[in-house]
PDB file of N, CA and C in Angstrom:
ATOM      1  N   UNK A   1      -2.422   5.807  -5.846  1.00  0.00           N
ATOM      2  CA  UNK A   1      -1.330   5.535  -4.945  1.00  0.00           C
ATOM      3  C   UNK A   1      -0.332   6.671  -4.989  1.00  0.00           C
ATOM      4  N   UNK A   2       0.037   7.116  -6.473  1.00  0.00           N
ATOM      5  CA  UNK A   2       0.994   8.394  -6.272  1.00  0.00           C
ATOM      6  C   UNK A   2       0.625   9.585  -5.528  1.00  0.00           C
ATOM      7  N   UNK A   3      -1.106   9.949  -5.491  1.00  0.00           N
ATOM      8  CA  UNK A   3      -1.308  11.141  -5.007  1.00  0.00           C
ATOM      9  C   UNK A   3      -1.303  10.790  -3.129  1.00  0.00           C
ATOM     10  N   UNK A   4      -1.767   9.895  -2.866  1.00  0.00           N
ATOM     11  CA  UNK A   4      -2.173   9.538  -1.395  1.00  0.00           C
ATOM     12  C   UNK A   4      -1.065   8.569  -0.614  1.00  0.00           C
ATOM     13  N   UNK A   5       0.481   8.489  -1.277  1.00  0.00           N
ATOM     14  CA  UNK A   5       1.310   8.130  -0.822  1.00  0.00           C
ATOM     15  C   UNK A   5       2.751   8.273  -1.050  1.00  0.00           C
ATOM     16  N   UNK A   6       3.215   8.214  -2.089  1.00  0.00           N
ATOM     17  CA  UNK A   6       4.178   8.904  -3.140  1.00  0.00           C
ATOM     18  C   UNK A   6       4.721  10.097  -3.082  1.00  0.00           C
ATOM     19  N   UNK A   7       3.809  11.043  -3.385  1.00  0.00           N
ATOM     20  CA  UNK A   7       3.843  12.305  -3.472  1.00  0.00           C
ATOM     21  C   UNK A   7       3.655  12.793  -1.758  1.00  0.00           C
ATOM     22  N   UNK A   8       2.803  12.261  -1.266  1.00  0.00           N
ATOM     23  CA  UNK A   8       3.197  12.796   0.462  1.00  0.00           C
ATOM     24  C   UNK A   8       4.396  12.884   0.816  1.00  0.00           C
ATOM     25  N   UNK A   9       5.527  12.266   0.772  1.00  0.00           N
ATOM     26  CA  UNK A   9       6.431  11.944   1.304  1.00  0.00           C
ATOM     27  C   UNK A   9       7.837  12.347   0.672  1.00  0.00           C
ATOM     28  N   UNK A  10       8.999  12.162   1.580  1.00  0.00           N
ATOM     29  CA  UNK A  10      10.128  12.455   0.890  1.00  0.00           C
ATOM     30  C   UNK A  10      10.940  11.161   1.712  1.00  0.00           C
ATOM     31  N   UNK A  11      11.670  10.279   0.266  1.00  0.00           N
ATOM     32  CA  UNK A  11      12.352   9.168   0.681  1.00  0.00           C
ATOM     33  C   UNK A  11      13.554   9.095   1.268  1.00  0.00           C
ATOM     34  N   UNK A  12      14.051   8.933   1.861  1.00  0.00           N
ATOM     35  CA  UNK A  12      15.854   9.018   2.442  1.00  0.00           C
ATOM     36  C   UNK A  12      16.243   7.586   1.082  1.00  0.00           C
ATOM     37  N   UNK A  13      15.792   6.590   1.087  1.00  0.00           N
ATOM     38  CA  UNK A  13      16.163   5.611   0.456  1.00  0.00           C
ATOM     39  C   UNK A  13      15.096   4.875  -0.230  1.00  0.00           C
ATOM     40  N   UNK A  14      15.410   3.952  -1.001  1.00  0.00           N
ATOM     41  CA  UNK A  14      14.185   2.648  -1.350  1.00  0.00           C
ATOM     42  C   UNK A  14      13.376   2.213  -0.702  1.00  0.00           C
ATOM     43  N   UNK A  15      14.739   1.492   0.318  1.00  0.00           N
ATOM     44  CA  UNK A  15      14.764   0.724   1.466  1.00  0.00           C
ATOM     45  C   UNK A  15      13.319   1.608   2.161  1.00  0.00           C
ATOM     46  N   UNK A  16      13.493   2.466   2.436  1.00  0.00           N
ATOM     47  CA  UNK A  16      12.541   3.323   3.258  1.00  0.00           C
ATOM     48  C   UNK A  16      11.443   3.674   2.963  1.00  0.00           C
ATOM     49  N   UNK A  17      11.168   4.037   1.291  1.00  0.00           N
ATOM     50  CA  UNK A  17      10.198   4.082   0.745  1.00  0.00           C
ATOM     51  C   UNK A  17       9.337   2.969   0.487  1.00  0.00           C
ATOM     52  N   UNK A  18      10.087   1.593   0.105  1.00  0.00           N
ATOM     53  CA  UNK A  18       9.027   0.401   0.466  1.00  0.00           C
ATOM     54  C   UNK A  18       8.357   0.029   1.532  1.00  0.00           C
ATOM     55  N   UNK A  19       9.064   0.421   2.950  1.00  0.00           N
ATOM     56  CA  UNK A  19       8.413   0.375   4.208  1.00  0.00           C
ATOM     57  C   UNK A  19       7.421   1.150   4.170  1.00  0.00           C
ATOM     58  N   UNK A  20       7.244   2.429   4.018  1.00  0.00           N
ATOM     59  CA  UNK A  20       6.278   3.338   3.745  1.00  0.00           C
ATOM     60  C   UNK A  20       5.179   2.610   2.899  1.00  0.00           C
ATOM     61  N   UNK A  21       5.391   2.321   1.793  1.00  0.00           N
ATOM     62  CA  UNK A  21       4.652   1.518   0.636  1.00  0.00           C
ATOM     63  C   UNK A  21       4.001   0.276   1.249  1.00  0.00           C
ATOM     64  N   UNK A  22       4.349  -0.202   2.037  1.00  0.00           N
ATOM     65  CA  UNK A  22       3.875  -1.806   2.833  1.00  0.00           C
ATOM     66  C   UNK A  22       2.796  -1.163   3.911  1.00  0.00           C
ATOM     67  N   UNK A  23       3.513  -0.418   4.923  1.00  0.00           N
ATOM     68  CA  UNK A  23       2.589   0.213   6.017  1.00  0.00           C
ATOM     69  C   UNK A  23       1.351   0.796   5.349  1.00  0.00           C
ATOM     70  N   UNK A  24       1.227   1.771   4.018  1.00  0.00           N
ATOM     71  CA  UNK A  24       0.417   2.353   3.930  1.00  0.00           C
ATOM     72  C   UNK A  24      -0.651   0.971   2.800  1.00  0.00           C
ATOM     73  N   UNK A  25      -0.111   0.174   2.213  1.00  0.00           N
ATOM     74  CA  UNK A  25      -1.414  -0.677   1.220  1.00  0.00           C
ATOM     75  C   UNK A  25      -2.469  -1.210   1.964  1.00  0.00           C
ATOM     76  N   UNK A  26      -2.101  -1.921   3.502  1.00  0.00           N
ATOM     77  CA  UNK A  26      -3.039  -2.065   3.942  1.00  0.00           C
ATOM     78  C   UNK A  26      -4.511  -1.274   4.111  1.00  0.00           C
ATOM     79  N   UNK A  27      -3.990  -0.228   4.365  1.00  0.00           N
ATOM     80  CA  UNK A  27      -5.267   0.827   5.096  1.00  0.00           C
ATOM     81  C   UNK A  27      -5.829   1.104   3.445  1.00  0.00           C
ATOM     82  N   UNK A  28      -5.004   1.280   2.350  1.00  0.00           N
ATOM     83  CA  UNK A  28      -5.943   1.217   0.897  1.00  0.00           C
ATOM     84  C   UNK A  28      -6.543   0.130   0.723  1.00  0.00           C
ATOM     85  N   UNK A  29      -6.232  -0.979   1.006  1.00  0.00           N
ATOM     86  CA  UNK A  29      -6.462  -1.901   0.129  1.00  0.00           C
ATOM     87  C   UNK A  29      -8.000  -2.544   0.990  1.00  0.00           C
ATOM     88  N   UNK A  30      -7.955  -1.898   2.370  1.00  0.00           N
ATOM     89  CA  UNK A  30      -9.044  -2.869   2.997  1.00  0.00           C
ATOM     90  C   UNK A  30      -9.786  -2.032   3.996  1.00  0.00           C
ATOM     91  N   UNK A  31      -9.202  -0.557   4.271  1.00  0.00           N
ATOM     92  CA  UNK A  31      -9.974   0.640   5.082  1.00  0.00           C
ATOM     93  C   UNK A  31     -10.703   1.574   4.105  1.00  0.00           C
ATOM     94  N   UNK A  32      -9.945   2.207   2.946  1.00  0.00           N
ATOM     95  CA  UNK A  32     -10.536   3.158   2.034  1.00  0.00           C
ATOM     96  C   UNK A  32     -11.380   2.871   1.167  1.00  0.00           C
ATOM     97  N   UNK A  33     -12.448   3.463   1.284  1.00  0.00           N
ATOM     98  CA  UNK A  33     -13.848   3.050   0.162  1.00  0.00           C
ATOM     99  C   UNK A  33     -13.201   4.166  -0.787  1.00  0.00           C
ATOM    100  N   UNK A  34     -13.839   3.574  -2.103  1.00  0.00           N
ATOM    101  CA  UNK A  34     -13.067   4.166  -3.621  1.00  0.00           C
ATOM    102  C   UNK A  34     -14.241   4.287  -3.976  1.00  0.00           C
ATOM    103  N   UNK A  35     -14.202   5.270  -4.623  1.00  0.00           N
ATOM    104  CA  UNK A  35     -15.557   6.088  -5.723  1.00  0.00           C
ATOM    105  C   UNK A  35     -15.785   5.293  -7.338  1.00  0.00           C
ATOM    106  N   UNK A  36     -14.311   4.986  -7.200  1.00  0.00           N
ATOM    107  CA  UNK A  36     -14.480   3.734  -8.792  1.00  0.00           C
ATOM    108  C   UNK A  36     -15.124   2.609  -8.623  1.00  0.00           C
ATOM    109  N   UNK A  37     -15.636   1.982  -7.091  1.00  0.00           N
ATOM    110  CA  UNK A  37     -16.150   0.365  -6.604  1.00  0.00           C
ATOM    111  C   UNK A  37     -17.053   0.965  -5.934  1.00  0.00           C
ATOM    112  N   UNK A  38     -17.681   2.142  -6.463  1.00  0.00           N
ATOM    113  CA  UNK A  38     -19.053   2.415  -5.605  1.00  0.00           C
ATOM    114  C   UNK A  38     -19.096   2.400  -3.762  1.00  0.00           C
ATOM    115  N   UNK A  39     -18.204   3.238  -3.464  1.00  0.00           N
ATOM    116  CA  UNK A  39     -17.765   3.659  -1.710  1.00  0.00           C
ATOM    117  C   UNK A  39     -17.641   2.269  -1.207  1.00  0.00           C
ATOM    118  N   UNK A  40     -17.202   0.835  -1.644  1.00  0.00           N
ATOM    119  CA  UNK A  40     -16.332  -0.056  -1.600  1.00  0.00           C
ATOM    120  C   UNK A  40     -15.017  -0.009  -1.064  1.00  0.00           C
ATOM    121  N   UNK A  41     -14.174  -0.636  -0.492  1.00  0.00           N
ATOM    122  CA  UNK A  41     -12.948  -1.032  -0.495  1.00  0.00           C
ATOM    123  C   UNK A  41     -12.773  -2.098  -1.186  1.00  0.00           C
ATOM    124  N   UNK A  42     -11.535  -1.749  -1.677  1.00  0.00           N
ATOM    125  CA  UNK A  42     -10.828  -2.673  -2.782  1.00  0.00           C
ATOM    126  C   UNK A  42     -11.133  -4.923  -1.800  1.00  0.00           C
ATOM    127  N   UNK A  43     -10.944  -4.674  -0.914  1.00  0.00           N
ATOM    128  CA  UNK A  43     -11.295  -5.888  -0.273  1.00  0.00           C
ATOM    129  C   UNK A  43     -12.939  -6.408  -0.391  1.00  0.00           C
ATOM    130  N   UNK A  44     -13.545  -5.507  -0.043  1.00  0.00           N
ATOM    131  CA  UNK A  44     -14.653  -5.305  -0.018  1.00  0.00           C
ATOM    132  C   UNK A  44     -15.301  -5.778  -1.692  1.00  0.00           C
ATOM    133  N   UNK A  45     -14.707  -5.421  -2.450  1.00  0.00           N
ATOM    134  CA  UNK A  45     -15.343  -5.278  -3.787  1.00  0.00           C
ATOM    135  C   UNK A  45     -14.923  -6.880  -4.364  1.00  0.00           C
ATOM    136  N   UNK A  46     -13.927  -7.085  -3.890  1.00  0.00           N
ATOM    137  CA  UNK A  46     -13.357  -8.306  -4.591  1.00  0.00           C
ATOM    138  C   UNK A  46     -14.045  -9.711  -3.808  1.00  0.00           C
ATOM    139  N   UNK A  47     -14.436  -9.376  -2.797  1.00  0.00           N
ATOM    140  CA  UNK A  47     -14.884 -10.394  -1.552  1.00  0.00           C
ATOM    141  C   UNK A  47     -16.733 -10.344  -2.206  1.00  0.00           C
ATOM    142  N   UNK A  48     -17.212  -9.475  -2.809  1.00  0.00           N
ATOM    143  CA  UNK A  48     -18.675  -9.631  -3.078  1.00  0.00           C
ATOM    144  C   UNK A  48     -18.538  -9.855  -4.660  1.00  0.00           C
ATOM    145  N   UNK A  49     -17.446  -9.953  -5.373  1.00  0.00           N
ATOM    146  CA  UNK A  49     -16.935 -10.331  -6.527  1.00  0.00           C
ATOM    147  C   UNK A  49     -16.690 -12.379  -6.781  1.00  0.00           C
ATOM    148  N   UNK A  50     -16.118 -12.680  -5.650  1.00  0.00           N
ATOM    149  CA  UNK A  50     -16.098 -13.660  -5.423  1.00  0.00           C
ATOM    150  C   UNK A  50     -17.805 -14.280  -4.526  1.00  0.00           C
ATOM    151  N   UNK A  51     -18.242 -13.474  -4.168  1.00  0.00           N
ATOM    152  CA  UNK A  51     -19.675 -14.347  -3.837  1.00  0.00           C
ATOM    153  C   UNK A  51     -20.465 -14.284  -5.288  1.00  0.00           C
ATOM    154  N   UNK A  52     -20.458 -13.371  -5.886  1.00  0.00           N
ATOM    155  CA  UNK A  52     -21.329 -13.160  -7.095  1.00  0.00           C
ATOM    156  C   UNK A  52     -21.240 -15.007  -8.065  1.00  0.00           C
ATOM    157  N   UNK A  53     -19.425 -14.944  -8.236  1.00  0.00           N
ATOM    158  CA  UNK A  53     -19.371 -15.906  -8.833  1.00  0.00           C
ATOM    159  C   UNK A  53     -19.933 -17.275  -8.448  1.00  0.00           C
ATOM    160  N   UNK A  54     -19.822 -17.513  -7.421  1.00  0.00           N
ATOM    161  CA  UNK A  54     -20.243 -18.581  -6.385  1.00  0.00           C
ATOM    162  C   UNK A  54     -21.229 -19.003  -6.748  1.00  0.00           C
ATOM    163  N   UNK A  55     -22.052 -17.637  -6.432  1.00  0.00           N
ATOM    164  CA  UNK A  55     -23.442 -17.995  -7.182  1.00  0.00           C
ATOM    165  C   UNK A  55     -24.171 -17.922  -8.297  1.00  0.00           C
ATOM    166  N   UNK A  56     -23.498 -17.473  -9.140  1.00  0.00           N
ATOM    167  CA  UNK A  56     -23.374 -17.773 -10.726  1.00  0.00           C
ATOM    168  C   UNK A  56     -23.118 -18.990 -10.795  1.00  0.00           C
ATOM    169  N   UNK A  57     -22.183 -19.695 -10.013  1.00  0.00           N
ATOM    170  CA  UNK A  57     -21.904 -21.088 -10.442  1.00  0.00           C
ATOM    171  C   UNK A  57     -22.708 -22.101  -9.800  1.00  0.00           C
ATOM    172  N   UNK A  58     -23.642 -22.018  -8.952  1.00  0.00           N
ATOM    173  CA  UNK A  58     -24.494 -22.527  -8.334  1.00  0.00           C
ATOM    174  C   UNK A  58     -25.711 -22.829  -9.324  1.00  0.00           C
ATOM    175  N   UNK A  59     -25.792 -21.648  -9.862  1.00  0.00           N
ATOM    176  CA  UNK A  59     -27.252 -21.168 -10.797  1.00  0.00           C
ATOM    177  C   UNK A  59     -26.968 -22.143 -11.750  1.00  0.00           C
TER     178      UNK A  59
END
């Protein structure tokens, strides 16, 4: 998050920098595939995280 949002930018305020911080989690959290979840998105990883269990608990 610091390199791909943080560090882009220069804040006038908080106030301003949390807007920034809100606009940009989406597009991480559910557009960007991550090299740590195997070219996953963080949505993505947690959504086949939760089927796994499902069916672990089925089994």
């Amino acid at each position: 998050m610091r390199e791909e949002c943080l560090n882009e930018h220069l804040f006038p305020s908080l106030r301003h920098a949390c807007r920034m911080i809100a606009a940009w989690r989406p597009d991480y959290n559910h557009h960007r595939p991550h090299s740590s979840l195997d070219g996953l998105t963080p949505w993505e990883y947690h959504q086949r995280s939760r089927e796994d269990q499902t069916l672990n608990r089925a089994n």
